[in-house]
Protein backbone atom coordinates (compact mmCIF):
# COMPACT_ATOMS: atom_id res chain seq x y z
CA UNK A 1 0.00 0.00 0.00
CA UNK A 2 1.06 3.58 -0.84
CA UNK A 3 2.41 5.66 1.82
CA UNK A 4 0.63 8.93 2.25
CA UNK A 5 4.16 10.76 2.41
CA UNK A 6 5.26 9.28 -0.93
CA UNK A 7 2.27 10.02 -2.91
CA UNK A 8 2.94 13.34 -5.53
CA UNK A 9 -0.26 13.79 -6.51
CA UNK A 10 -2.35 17.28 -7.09
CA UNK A 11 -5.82 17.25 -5.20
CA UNK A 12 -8.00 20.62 -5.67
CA UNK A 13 -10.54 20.83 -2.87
CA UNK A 14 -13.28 23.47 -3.71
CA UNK A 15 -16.25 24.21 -1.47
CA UNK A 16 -19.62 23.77 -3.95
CA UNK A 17 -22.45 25.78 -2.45
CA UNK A 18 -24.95 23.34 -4.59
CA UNK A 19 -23.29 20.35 -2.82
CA UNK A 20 -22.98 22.18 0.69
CA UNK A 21 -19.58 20.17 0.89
CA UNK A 22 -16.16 20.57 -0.11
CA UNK A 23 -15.63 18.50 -3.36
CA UNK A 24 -12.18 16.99 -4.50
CA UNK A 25 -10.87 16.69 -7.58
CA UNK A 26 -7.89 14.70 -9.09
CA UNK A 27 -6.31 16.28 -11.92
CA UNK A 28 -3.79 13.44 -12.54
CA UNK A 29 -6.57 11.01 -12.77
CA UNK A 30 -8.92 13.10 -15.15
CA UNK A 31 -11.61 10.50 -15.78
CA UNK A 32 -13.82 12.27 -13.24
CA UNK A 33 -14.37 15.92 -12.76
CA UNK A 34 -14.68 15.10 -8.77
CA UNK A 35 -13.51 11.95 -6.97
CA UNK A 36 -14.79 12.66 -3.29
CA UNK A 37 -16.11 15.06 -0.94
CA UNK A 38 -16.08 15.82 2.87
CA UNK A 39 -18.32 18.19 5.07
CA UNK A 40 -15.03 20.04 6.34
CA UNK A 41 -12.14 20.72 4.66
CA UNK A 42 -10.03 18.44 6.75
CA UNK A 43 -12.37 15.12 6.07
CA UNK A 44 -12.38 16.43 2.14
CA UNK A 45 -8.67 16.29 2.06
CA UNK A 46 -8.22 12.77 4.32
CA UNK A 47 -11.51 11.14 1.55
CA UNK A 48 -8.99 12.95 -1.35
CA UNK A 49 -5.86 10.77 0.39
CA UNK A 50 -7.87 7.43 0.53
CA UNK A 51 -9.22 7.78 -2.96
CA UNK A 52 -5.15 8.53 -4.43
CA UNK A 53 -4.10 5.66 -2.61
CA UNK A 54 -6.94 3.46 -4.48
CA UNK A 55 -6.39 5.08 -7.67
CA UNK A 56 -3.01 3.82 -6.94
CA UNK A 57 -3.30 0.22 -5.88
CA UNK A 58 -5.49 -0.40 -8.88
CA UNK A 59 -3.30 1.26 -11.16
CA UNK A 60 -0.22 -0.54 -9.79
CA UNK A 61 -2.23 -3.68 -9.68
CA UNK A 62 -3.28 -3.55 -13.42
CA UNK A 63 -0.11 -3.11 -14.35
CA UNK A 64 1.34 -6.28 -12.99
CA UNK A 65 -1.87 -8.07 -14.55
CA UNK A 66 -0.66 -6.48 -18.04
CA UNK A 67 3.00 -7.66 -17.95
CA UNK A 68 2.14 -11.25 -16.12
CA UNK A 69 0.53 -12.15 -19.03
CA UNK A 70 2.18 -14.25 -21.99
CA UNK A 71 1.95 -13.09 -25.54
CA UNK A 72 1.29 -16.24 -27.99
């Protein structure tokens, strides 16, 4: 599992008055405009850590499913 320290990721938090939250966005993972939220800014920003650290583990895990596999 990542560690929180070594993750270089960009998050933009933004509070959305529609929402009554603050939303978090992902540029380096641009599939989604927003990839979590949090009622304070704090929770926003620990949801934005968990959701890298998924992002990541998936990513790293189809990766090693893309080079374990044999090419007949």
């Amino acid at each position: 599992m990542p560690k929180k320290d070594k993750l270089k990721y960009q998050m933009v938090i933004q509070w959305s008055e529609e929402d009554d939250c603050f939303l978090v966005g992902l540029p380096d993972f641009p599939a989604q405009r927003w990839r979590t939220h949090g009622d304070t800014y704090e929770l926003a920003v620990a949801n934005g850590i968990e959701a890298l650290e998924s992002l990541v583990i998936a990513y790293e895990a189809s990766c090693r499913r893309s080079t374990s596999r044999t090419i007949l």
